[in-house]
N, C-alpha and C. Protein backbone atom coordinates (compact mmCIF):
# COMPACT_ATOMS: atom_id res chain seq x y z
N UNK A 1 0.84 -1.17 0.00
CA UNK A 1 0.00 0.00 0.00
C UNK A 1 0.89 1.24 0.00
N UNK A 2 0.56 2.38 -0.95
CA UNK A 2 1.52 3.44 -0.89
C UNK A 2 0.46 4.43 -0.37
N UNK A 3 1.35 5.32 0.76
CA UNK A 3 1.07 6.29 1.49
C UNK A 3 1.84 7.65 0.61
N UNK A 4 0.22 8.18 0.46
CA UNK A 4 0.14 9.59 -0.38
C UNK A 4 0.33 10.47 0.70
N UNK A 5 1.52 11.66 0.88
CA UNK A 5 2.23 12.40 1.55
C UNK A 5 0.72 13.64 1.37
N UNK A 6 0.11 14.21 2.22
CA UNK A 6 -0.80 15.19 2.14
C UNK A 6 -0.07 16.56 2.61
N UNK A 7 -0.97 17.43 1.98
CA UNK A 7 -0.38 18.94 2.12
C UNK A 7 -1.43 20.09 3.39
N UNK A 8 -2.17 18.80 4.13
CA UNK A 8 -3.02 19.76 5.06
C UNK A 8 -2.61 19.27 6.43
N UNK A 9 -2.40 20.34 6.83
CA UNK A 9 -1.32 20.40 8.16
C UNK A 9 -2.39 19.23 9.42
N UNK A 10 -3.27 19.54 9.10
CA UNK A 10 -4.13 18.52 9.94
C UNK A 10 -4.14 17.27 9.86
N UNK A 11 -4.27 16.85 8.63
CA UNK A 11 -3.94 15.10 7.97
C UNK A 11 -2.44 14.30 8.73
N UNK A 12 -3.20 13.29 9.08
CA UNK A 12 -2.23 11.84 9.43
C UNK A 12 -0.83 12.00 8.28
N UNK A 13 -1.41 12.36 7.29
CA UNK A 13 0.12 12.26 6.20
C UNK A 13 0.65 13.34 5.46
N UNK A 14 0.58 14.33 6.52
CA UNK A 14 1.05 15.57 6.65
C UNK A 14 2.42 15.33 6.21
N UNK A 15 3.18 15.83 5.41
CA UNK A 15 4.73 15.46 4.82
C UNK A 15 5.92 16.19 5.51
N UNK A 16 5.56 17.33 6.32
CA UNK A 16 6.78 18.07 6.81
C UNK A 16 6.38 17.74 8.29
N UNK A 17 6.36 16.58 8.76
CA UNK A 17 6.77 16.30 10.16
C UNK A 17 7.91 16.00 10.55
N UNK A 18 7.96 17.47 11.37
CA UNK A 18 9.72 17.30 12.18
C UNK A 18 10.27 16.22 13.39
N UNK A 19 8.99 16.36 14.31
CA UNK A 19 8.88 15.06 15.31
C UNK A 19 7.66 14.60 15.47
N UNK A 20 7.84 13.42 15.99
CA UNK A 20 6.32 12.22 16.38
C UNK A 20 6.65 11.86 17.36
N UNK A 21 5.91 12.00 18.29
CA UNK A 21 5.40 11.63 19.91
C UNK A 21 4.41 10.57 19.92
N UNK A 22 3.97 10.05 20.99
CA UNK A 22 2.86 9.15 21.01
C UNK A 22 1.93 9.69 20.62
N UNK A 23 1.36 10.89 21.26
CA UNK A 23 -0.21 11.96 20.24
C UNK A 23 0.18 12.98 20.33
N UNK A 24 1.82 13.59 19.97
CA UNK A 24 1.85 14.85 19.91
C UNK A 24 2.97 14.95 18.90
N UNK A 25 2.95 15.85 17.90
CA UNK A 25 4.53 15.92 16.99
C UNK A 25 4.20 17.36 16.36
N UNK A 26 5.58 17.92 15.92
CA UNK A 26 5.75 19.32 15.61
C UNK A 26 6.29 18.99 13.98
N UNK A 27 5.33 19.44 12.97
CA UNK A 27 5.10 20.39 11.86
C UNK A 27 5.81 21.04 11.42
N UNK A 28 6.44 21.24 10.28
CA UNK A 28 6.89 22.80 9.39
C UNK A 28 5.53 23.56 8.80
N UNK A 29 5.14 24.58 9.02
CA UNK A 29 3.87 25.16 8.30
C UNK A 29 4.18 24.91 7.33
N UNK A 30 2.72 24.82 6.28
CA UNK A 30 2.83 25.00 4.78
C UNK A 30 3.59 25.99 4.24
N UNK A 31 3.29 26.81 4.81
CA UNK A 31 4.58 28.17 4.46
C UNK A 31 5.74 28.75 4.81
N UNK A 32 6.22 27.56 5.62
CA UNK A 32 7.89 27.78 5.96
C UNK A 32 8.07 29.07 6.90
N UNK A 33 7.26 29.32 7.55
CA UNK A 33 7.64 29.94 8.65
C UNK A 33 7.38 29.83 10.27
N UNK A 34 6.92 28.80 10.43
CA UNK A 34 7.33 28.28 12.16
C UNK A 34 6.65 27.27 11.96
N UNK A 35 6.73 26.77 13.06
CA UNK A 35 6.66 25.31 13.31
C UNK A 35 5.67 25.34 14.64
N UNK A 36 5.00 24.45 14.39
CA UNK A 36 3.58 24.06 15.27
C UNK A 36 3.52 23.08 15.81
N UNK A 37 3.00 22.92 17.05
CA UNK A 37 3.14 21.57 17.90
C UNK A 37 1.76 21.20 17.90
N UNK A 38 1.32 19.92 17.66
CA UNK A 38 -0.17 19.59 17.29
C UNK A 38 -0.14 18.02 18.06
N UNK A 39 -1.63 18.03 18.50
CA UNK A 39 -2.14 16.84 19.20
C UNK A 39 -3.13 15.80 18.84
N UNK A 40 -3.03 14.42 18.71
CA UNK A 40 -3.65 13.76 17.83
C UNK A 40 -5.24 13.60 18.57
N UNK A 41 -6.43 14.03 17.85
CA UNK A 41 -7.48 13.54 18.31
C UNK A 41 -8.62 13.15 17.18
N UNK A 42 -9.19 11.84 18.27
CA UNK A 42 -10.04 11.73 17.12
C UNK A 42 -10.15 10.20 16.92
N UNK A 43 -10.89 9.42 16.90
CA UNK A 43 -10.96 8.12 16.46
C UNK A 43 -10.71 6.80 15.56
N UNK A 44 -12.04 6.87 14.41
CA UNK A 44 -11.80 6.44 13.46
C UNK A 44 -11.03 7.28 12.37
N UNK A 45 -11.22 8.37 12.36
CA UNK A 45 -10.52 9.28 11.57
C UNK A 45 -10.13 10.53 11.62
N UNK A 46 -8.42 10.36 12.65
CA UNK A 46 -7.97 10.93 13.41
C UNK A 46 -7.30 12.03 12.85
N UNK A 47 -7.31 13.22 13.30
CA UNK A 47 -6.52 14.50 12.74
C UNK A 47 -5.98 15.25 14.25
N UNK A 48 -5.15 15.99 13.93
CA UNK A 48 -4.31 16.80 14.42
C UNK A 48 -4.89 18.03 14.65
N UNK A 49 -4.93 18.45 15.95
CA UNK A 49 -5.24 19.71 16.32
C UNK A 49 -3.99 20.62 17.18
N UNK A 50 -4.00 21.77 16.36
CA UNK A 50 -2.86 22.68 16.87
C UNK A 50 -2.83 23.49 18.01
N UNK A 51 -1.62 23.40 18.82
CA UNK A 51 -1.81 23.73 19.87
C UNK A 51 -0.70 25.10 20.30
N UNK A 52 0.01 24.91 19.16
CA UNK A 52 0.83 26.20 19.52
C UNK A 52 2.04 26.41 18.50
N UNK A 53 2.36 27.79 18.32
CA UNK A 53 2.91 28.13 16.68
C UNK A 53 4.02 28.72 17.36
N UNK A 54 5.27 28.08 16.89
CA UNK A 54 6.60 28.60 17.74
C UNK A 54 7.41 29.32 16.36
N UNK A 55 8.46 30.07 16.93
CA UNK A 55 9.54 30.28 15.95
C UNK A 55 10.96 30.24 16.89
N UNK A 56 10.45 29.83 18.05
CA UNK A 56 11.97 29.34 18.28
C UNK A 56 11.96 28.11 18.96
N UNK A 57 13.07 27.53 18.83
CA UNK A 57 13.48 26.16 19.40
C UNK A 57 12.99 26.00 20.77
N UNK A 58 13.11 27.04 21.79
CA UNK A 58 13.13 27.05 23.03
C UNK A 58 11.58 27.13 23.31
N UNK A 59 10.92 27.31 22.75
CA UNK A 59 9.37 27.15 22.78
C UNK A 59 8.91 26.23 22.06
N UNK A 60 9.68 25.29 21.59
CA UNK A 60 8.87 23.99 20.96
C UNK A 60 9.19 23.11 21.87
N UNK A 61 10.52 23.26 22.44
CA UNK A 61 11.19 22.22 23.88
C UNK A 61 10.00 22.16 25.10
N UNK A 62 9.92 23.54 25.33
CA UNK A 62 9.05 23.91 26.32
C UNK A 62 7.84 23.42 26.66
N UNK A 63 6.70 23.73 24.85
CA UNK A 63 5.68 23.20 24.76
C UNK A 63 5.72 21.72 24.88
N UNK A 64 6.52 21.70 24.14
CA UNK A 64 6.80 19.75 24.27
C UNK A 64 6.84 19.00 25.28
N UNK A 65 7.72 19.69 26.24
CA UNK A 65 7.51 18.96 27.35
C UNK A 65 6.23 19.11 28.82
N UNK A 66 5.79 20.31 28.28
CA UNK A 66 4.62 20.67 28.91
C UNK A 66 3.52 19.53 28.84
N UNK A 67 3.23 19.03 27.28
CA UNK A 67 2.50 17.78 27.03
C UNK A 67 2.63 16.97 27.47
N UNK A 68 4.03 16.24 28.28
CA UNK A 68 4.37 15.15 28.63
C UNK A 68 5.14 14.35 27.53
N UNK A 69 5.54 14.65 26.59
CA UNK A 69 6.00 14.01 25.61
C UNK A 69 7.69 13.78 26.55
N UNK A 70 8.10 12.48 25.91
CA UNK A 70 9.77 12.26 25.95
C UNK A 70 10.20 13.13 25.11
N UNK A 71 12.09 13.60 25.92
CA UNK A 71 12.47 14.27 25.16
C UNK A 71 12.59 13.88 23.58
N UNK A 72 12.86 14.43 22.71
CA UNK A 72 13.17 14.18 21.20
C UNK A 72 14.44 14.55 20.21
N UNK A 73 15.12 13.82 20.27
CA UNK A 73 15.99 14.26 19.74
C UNK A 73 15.74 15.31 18.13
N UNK A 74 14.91 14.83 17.83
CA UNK A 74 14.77 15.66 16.15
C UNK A 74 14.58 17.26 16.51
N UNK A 75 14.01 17.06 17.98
CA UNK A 75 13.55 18.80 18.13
C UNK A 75 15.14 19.38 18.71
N UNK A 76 15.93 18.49 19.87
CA UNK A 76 17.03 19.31 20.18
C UNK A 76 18.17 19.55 18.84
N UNK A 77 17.88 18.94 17.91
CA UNK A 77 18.81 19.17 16.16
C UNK A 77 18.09 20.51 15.90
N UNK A 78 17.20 21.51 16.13
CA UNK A 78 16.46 22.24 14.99
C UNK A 78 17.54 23.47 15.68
N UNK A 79 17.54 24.27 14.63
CA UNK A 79 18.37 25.67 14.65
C UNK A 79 17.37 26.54 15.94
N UNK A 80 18.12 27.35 16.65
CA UNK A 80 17.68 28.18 17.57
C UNK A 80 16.02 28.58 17.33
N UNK A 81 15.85 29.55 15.85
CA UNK A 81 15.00 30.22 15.23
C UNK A 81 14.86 29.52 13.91
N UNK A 82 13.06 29.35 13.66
CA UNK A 82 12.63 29.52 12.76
C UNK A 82 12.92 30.76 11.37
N UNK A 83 13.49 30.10 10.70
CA UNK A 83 13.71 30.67 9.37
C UNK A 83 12.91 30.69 8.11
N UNK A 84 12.28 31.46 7.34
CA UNK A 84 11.70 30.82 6.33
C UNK A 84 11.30 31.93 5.34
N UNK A 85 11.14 32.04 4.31
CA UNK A 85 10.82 32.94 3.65
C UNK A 85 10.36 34.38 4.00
N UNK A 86 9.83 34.57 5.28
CA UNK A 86 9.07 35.84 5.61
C UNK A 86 9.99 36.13 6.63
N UNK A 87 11.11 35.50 7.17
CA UNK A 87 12.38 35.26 7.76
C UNK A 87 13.68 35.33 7.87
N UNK A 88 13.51 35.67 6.15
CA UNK A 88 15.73 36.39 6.06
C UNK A 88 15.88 34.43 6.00
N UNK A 89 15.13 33.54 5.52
CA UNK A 89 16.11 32.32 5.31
C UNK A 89 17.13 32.57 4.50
């Protein structure tokens, strides 16, 4: 079975996931400028609800661990600040 990569930040196969938690993982926006920490709810057909829009590292750590999530290594790799087009990338 091939898994079609989706472009809505809410969808299970959201393509720019930076980390995955048990029901929590952080996002690149569609538009390359911060990164969102989102929580899985939902049953048979489960989506992601956003819980908070960071542009720096130190507030995705934060939020992250606020949830209870284990630390993550993919989040302590990300650059200080969100960079992205509206950003001086």
């Amino acid at each position: 079975m091939t898994v079609i990569p989706s472009h809505k930040e809410t969808g299970d196969q959201y393509a720019r996931v930076v980390a995955l938690g048990v029901v929590t993982r952080v996002i690149v926006c569609r538009h390359d400028q911060q990164w969102i920490i989102q929580r899985k709810k939902g049953g048979t057909q489960p989506r992601w609800l956003s819980l908070g829009y960071c542009l720096s590292k130190d507030t995705v750590l934060r939020l992250w661990a606020g949830l209870g999530e284990a630390p993550c290594p993919a989040l302590t790799a990300l650059p200080d600040r969100k960079k992205g087009p509206n950003h001086g990338a």
